[in-house]
N, C-alpha and C. Protein backbone atom coordinates (compact mmCIF):
# COMPACT_ATOMS: atom_id res chain seq x y z
N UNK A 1 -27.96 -24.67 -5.72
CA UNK A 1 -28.60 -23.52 -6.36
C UNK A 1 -28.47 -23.70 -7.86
N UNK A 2 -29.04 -22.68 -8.71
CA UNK A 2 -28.46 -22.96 -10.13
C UNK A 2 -27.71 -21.60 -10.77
N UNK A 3 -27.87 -21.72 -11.94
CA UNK A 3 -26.87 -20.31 -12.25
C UNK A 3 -28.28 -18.95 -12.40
N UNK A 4 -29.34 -19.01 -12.27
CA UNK A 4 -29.87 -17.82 -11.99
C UNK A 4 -29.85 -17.23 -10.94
N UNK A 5 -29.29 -18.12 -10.04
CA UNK A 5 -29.37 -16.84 -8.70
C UNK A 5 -27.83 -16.51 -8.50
N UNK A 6 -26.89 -17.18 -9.21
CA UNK A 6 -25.48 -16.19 -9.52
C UNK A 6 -25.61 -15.17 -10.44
N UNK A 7 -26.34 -15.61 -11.43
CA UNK A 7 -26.56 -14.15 -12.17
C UNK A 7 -27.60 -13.09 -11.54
N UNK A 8 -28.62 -12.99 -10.59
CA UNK A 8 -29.06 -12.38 -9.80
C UNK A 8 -28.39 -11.72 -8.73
N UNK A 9 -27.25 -12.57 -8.30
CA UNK A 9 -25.78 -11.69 -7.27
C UNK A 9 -25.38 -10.96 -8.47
N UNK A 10 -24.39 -11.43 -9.50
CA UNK A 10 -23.94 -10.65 -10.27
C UNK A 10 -23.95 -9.41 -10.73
N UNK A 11 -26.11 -9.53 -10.79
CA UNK A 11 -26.35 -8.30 -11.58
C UNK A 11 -26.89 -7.41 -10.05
N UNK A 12 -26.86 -7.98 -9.35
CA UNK A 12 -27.04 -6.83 -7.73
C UNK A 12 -25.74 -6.00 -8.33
N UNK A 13 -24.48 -7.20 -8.04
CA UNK A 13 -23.32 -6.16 -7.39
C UNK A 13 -22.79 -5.44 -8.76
N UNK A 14 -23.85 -5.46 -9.77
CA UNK A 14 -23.07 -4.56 -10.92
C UNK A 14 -23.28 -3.10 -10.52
N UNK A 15 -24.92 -3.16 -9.97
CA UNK A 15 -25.43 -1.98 -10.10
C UNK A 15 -25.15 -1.30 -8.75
N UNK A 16 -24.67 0.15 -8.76
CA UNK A 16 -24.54 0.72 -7.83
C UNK A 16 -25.51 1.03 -6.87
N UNK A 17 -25.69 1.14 -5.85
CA UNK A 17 -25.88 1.80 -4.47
C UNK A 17 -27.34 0.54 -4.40
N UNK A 18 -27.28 -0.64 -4.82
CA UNK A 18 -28.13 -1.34 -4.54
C UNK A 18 -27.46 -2.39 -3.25
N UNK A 19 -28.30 -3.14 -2.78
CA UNK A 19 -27.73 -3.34 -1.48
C UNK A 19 -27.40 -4.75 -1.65
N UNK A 20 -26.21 -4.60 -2.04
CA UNK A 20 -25.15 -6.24 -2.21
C UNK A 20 -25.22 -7.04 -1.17
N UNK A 21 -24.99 -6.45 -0.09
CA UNK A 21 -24.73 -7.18 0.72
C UNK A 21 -25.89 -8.09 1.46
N UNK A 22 -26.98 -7.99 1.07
CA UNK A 22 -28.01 -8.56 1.37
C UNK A 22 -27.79 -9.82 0.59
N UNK A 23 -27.41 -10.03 -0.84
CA UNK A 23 -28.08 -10.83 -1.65
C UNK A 23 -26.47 -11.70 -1.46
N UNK A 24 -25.85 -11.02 -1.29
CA UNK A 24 -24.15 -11.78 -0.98
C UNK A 24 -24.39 -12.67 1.11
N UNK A 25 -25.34 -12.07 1.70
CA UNK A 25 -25.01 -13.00 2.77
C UNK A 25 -26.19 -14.18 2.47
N UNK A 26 -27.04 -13.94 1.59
CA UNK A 26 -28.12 -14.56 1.32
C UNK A 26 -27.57 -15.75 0.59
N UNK A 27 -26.39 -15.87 -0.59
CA UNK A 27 -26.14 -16.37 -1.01
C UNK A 27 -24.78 -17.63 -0.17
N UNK A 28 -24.52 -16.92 1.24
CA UNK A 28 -23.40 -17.38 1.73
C UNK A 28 -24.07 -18.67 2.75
N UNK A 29 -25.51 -18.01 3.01
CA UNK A 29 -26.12 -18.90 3.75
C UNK A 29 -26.38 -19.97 2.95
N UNK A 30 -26.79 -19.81 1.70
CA UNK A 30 -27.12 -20.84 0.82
C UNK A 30 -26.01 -22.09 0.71
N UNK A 31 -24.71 -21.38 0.63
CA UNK A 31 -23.49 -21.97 0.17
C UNK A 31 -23.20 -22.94 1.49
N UNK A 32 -23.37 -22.79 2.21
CA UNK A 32 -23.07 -23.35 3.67
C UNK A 32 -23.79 -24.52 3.61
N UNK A 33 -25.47 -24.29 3.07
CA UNK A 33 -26.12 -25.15 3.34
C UNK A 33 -26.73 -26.06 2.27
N UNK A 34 -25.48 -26.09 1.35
CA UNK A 34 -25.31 -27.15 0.16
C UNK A 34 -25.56 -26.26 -1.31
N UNK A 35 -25.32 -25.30 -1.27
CA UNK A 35 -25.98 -24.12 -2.76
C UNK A 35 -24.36 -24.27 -3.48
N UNK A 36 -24.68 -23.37 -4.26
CA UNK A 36 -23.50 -22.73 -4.98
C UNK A 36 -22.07 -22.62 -3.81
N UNK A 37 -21.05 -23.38 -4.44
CA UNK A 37 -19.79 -23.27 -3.92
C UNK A 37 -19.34 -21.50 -3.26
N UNK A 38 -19.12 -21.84 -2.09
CA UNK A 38 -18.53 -20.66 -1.49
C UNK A 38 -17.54 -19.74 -2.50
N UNK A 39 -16.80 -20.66 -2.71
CA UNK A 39 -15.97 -19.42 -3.68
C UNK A 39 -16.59 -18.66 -4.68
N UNK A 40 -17.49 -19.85 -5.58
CA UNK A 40 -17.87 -19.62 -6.58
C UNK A 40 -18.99 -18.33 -6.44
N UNK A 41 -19.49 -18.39 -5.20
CA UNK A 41 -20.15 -17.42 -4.94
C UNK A 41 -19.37 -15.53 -4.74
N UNK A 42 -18.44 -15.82 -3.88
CA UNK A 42 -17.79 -14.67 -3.84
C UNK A 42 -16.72 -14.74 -4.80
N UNK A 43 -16.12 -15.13 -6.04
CA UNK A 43 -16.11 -14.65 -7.29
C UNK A 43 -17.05 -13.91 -8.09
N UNK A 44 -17.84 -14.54 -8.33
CA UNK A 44 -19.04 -13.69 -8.64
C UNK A 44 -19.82 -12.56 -8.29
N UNK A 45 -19.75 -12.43 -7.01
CA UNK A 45 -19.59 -11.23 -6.83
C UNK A 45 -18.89 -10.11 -6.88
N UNK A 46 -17.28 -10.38 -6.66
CA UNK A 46 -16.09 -9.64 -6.84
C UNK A 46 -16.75 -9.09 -8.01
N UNK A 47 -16.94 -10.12 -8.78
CA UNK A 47 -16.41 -9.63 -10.50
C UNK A 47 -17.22 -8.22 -10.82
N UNK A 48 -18.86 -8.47 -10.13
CA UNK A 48 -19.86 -7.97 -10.23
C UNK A 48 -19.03 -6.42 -9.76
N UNK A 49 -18.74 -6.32 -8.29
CA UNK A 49 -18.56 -5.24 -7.98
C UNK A 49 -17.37 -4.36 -8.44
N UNK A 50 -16.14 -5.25 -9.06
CA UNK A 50 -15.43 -4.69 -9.85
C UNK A 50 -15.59 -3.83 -10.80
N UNK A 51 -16.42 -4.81 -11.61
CA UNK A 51 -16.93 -3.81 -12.57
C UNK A 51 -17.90 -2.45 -12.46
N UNK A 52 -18.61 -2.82 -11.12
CA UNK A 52 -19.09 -1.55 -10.63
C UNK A 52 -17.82 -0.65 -10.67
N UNK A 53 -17.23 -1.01 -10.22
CA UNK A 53 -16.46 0.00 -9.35
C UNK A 53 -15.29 0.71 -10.31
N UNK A 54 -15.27 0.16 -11.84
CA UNK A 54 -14.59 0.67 -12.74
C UNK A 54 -15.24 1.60 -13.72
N UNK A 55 -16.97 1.14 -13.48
CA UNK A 55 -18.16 2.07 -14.52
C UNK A 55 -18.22 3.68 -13.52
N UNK A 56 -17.83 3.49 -12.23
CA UNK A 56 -18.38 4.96 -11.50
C UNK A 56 -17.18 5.15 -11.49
N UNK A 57 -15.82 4.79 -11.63
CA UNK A 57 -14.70 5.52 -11.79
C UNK A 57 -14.58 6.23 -12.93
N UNK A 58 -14.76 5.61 -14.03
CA UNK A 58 -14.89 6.61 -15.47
C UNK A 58 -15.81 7.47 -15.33
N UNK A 59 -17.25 7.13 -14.83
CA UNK A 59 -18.31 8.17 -14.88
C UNK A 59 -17.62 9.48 -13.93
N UNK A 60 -17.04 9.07 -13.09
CA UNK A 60 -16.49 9.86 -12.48
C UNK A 60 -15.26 10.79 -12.95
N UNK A 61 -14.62 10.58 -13.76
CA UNK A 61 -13.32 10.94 -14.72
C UNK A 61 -14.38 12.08 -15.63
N UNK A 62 -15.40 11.80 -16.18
CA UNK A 62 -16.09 12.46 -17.18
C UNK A 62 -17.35 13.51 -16.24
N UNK A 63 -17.47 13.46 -15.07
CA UNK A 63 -18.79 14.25 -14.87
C UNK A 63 -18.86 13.75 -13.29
N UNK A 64 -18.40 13.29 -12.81
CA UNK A 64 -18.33 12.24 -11.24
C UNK A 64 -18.81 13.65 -10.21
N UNK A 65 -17.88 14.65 -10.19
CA UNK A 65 -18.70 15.64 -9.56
C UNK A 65 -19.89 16.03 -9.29
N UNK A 66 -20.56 16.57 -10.13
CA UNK A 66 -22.08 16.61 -10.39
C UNK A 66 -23.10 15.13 -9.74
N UNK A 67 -22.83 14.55 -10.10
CA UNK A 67 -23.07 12.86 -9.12
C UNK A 67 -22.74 12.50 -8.17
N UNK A 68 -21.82 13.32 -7.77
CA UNK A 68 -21.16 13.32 -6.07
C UNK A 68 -22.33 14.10 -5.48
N UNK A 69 -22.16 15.35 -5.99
CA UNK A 69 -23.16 16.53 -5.55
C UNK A 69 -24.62 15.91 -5.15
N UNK A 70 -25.21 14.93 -6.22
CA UNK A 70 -26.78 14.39 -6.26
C UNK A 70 -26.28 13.37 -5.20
N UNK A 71 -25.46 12.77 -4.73
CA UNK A 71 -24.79 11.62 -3.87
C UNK A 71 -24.99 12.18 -2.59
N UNK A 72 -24.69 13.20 -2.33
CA UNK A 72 -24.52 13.73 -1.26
C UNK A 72 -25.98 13.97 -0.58
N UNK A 73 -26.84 14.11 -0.93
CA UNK A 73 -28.44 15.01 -0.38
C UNK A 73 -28.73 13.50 0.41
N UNK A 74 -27.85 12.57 0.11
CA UNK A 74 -28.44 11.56 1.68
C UNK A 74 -27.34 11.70 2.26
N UNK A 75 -27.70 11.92 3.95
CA UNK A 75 -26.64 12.61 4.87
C UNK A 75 -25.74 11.20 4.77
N UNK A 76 -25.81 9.96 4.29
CA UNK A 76 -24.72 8.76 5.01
C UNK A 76 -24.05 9.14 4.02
N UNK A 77 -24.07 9.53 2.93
CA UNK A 77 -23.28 9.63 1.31
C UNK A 77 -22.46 10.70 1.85
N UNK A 78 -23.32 12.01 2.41
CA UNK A 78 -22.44 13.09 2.51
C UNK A 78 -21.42 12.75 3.00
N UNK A 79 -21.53 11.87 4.62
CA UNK A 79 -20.70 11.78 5.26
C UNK A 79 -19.27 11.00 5.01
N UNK A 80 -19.99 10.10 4.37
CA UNK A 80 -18.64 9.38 3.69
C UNK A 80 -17.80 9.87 3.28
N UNK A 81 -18.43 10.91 1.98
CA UNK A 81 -17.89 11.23 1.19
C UNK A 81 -16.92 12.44 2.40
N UNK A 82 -17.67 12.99 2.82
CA UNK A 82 -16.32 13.83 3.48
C UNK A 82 -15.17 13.44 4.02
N UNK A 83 -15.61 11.92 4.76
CA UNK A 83 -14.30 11.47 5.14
C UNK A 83 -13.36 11.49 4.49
N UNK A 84 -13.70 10.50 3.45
CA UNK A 84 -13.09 9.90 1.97
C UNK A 84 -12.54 11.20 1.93
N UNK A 85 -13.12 11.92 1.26
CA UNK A 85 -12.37 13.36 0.78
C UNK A 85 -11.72 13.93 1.52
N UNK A 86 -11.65 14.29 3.07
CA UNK A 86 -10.56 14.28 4.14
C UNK A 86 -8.94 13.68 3.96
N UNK A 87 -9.00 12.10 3.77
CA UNK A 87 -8.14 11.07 4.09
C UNK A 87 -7.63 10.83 2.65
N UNK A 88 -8.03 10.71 1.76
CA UNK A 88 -7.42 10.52 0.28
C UNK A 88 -6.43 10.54 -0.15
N UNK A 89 -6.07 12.02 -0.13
CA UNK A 89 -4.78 12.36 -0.41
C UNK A 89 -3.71 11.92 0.24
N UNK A 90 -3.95 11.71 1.49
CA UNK A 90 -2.73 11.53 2.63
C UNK A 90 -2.85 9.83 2.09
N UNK A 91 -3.68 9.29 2.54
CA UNK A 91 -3.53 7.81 2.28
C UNK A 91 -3.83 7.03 1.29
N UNK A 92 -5.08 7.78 0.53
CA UNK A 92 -5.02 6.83 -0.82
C UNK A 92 -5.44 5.78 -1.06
N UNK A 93 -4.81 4.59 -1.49
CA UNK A 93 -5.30 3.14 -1.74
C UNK A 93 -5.51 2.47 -0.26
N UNK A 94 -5.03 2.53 0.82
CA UNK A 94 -5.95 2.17 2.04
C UNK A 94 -7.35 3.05 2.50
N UNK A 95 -7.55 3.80 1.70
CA UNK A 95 -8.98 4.78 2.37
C UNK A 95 -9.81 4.30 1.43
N UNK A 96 -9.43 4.03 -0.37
CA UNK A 96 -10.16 3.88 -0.91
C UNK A 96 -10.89 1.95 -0.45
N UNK A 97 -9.79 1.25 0.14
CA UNK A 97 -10.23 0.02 0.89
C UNK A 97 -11.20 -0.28 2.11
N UNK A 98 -10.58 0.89 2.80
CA UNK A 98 -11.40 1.48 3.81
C UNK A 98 -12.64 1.48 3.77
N UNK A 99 -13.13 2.50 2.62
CA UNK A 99 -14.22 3.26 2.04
C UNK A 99 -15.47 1.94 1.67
N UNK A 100 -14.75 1.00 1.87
CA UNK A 100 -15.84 -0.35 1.04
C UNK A 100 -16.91 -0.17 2.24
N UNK A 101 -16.61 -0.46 4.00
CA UNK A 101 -17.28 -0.36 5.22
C UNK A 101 -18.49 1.08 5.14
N UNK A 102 -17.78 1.82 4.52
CA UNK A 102 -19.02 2.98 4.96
C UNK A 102 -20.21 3.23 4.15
N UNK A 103 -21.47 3.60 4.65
CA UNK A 103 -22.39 3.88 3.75
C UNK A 103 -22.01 4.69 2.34
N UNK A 104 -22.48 3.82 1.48
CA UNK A 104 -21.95 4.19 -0.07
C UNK A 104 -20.45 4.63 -0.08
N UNK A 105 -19.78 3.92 0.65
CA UNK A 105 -18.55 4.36 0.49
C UNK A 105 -17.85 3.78 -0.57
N UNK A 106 -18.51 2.40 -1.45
CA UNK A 106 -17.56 1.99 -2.49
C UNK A 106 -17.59 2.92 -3.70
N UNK A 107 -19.09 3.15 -3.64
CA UNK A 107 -19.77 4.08 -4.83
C UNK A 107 -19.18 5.69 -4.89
N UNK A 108 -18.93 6.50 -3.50
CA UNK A 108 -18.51 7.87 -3.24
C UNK A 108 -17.08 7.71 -3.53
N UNK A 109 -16.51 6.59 -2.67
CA UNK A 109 -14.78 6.11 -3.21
C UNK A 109 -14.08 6.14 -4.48
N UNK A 110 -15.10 5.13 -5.34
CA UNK A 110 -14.96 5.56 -6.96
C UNK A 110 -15.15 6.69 -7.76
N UNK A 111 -16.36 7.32 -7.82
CA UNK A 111 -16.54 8.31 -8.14
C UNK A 111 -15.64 9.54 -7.88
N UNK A 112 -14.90 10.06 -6.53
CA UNK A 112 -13.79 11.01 -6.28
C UNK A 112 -12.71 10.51 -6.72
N UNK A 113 -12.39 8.97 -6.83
CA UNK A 113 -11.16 8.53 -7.19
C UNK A 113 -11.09 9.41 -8.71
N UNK A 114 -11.85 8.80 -9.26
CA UNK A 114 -12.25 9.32 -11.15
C UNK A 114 -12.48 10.79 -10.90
N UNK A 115 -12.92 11.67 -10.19
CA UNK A 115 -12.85 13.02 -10.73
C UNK A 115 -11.80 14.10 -10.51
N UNK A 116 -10.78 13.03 -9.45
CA UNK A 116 -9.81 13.51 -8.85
C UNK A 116 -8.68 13.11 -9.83
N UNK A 117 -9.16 12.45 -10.80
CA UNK A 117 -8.19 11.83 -12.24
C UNK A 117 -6.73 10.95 -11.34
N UNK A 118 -7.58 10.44 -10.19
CA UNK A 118 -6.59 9.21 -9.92
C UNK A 118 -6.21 8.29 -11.40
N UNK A 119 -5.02 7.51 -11.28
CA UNK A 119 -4.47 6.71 -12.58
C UNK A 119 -4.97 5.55 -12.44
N UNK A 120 -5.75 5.02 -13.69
CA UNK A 120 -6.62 3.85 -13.44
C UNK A 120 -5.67 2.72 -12.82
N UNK A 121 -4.54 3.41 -13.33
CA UNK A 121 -3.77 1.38 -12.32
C UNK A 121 -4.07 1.60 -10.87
N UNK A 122 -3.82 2.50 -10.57
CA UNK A 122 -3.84 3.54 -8.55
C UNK A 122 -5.44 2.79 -7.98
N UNK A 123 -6.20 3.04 -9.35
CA UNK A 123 -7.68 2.55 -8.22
C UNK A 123 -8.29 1.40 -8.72
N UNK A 124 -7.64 0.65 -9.75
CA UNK A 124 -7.92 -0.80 -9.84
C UNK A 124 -7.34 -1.70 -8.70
N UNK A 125 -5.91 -0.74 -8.37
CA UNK A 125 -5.38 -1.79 -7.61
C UNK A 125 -5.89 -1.73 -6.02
N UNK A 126 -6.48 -0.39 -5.86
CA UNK A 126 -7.06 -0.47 -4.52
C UNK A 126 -8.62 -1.36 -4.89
N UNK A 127 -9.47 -1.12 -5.26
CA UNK A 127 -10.61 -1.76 -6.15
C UNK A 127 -10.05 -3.58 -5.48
N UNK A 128 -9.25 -3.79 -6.00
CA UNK A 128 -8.63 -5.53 -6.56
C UNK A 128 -8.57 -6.08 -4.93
N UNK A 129 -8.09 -4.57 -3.63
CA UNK A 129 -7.54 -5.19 -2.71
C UNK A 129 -9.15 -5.43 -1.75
N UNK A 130 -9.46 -3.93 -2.37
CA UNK A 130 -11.15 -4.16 -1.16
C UNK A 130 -12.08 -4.59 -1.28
N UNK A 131 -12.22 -5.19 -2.96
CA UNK A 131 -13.16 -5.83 -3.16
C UNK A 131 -13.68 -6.87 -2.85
N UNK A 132 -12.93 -8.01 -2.76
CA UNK A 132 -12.70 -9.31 -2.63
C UNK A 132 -12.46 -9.50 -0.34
N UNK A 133 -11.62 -8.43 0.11
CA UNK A 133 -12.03 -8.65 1.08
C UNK A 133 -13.49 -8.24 1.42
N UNK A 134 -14.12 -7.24 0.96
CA UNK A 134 -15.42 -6.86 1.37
C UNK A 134 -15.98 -8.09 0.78
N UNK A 135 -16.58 -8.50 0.18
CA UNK A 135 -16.99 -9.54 -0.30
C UNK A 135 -16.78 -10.75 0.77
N UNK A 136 -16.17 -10.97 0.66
CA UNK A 136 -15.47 -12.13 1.82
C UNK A 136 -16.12 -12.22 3.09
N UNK A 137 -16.14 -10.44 3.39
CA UNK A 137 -16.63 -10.49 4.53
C UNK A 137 -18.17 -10.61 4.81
N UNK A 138 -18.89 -9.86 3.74
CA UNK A 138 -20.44 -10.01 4.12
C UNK A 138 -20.77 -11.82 3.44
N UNK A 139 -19.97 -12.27 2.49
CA UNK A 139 -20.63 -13.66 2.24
C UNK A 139 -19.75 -14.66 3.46
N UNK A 140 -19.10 -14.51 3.92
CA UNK A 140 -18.38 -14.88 5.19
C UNK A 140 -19.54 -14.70 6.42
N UNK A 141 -20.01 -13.35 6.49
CA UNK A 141 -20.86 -13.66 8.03
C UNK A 141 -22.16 -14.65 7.48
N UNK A 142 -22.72 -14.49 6.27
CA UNK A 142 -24.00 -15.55 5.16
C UNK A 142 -23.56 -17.24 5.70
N UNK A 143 -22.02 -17.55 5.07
CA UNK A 143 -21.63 -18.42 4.91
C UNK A 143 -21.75 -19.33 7.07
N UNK A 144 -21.40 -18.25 7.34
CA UNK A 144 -21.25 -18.63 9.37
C UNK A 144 -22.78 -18.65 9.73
N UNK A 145 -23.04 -18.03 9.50
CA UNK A 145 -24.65 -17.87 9.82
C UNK A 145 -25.42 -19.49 9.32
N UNK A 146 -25.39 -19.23 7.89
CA UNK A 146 -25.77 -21.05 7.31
C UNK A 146 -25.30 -21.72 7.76
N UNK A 147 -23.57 -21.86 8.51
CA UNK A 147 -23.21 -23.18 9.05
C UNK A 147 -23.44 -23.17 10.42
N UNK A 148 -23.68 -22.11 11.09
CA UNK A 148 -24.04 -22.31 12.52
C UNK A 148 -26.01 -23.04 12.60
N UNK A 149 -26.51 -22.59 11.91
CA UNK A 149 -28.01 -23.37 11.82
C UNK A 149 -28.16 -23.44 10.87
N UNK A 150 -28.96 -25.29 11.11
CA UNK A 150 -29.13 -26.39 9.95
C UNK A 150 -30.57 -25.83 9.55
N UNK A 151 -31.43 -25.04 9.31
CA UNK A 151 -32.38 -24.30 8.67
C UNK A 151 -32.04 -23.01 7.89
N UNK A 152 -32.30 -22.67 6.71
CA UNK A 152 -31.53 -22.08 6.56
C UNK A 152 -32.17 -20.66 6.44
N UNK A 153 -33.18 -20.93 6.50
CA UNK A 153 -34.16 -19.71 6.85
C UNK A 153 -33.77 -18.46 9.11
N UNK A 154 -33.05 -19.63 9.49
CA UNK A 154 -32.77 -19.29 10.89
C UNK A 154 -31.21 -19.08 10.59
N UNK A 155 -30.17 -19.36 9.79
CA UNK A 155 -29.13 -19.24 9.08
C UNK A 155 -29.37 -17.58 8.64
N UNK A 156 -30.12 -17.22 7.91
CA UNK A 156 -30.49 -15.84 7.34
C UNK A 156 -30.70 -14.87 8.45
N UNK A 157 -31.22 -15.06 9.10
CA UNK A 157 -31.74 -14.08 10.13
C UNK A 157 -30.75 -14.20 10.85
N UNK A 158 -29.42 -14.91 11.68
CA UNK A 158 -28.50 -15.11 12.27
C UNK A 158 -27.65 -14.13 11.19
N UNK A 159 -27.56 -14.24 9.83
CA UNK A 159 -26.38 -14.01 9.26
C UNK A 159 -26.58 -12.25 9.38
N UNK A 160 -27.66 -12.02 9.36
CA UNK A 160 -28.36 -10.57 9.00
C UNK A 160 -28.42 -9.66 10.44
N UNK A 161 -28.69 -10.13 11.41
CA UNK A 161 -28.21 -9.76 12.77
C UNK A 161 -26.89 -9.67 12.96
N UNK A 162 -25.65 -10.28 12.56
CA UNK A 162 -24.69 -10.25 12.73
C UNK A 162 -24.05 -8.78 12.10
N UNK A 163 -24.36 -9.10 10.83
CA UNK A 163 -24.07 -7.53 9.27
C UNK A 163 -24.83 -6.36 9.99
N UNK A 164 -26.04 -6.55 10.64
CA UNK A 164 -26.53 -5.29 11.47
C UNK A 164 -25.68 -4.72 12.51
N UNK A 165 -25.12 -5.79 13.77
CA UNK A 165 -24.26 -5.77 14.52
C UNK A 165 -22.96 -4.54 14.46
N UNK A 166 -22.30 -5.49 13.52
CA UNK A 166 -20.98 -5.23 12.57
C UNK A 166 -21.18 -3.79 11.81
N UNK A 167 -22.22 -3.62 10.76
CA UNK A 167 -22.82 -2.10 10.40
C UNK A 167 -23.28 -0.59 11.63
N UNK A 168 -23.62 -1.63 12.23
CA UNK A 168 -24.07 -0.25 13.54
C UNK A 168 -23.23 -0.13 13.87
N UNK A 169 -22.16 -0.82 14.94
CA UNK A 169 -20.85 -0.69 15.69
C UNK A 169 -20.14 0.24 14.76
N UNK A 170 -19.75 0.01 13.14
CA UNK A 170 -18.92 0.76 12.40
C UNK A 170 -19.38 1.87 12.42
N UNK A 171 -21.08 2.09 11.93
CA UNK A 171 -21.15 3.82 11.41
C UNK A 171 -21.16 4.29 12.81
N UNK A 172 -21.24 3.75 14.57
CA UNK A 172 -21.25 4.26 15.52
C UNK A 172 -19.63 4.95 15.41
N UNK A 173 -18.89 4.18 15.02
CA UNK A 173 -17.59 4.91 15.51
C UNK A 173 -16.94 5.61 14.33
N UNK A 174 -17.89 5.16 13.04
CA UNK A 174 -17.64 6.68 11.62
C UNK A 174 -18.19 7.71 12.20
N UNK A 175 -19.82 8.15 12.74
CA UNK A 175 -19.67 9.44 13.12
C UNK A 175 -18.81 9.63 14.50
N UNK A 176 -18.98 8.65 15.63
CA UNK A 176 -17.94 9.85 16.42
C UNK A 176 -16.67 9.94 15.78
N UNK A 177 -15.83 9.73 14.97
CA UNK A 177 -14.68 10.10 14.27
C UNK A 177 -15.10 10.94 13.52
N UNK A 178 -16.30 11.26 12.86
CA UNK A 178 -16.53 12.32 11.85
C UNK A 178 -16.77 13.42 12.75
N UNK A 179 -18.05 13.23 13.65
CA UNK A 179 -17.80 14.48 14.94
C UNK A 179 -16.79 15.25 15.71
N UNK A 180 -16.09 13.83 15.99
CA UNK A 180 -14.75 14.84 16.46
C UNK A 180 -13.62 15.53 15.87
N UNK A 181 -13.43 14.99 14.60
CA UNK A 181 -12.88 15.94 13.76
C UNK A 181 -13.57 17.22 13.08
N UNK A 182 -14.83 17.23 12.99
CA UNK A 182 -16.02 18.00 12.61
C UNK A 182 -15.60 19.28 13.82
N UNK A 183 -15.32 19.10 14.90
CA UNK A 183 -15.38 19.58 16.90
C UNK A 183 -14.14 20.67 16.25
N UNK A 184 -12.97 19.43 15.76
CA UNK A 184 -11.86 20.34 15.75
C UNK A 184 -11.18 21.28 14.47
């Protein structure tokens, strides 16, 4: 590959609620099948989403509420966010890790972290732990997908069935956990 389509991951995973994970398994398939070094790929992304994830924490410190509020009018945001906002307090830096799996959950995660005036070391260091595994994981199923087929166009569609798989199964068992606590 060359360095425009790392700076094309990069600038995905800067920007919030755009869909990383597309362009991160896209890039994993690539990596498999002779592109940009695996790591080098999910560095680059980390970095990307780090820094996301430190711009909606301040935005969030200064006004994050009000942006939660506009966050919320799509029911997967709401829902997150309720969890998140449920589990927080009690657990903290594993929910905010957690939170990477659920719809907009990195974006709703940050944002309450910051308006809840968590201490920036508290959610860098959760940030540092979920980033890099989330990452891992969607350029990980990219990366399996490209090495299981030598086309890499049939690599993509393998890798992307899998992240569908893996995405449905999860939000299947986020709402019945949100339902049944919702019940009680």
């Amino acid at each position: 590959m060359d360095d425009v389509s790392l700076l094309l991951l990069f600038a995905v995973a800067v920007v919030p609620l755009v869909p990383t994970e597309i362009a991160l398994i896209g890039m994993g398939v690539a990596a498999a099948n002779g592109g940009d070094p695996f790591p080098l790929v999910l560095a680059v992304a980390a970095a990307g989403c780090l820094i996301c994830d430190i711009g909606l924490y301040l935005v969030g410190r200064v006004g994050g509420a009000h942006l939660l509020d506009r966050l919320r009018a799509r029911p997967s945001a709401d829902a997150s966010a309720r969890w998140i906002g449920r589990h927080l307090d009690r657990c903290g830096v594993p929910i905010l890790v957690l939170a990477r799996w659920l719809p907009a959950g990195g974006t709703v995660g940050a944002l309450l972290a910051g308006s809840l005036r968590w201490s920036g070391s508290r959610f860098v260091s959760a940030s540092l732990i979920g980033v890099p595994l989330w990452c891992a994981y969607a350029g990980g199923l990219g990366y399996l997908g490209g090495a299981l087929a030598e086309q890499s166009h049939l690599g993509v569609v393998i890798s992307a069935v899998l992240a569908l798989t893996v995405a449905v199964v999860i939000a299947a068992m986020f709402r019945r956990a949100t339902s049944a606590s919702a019940r009680a």
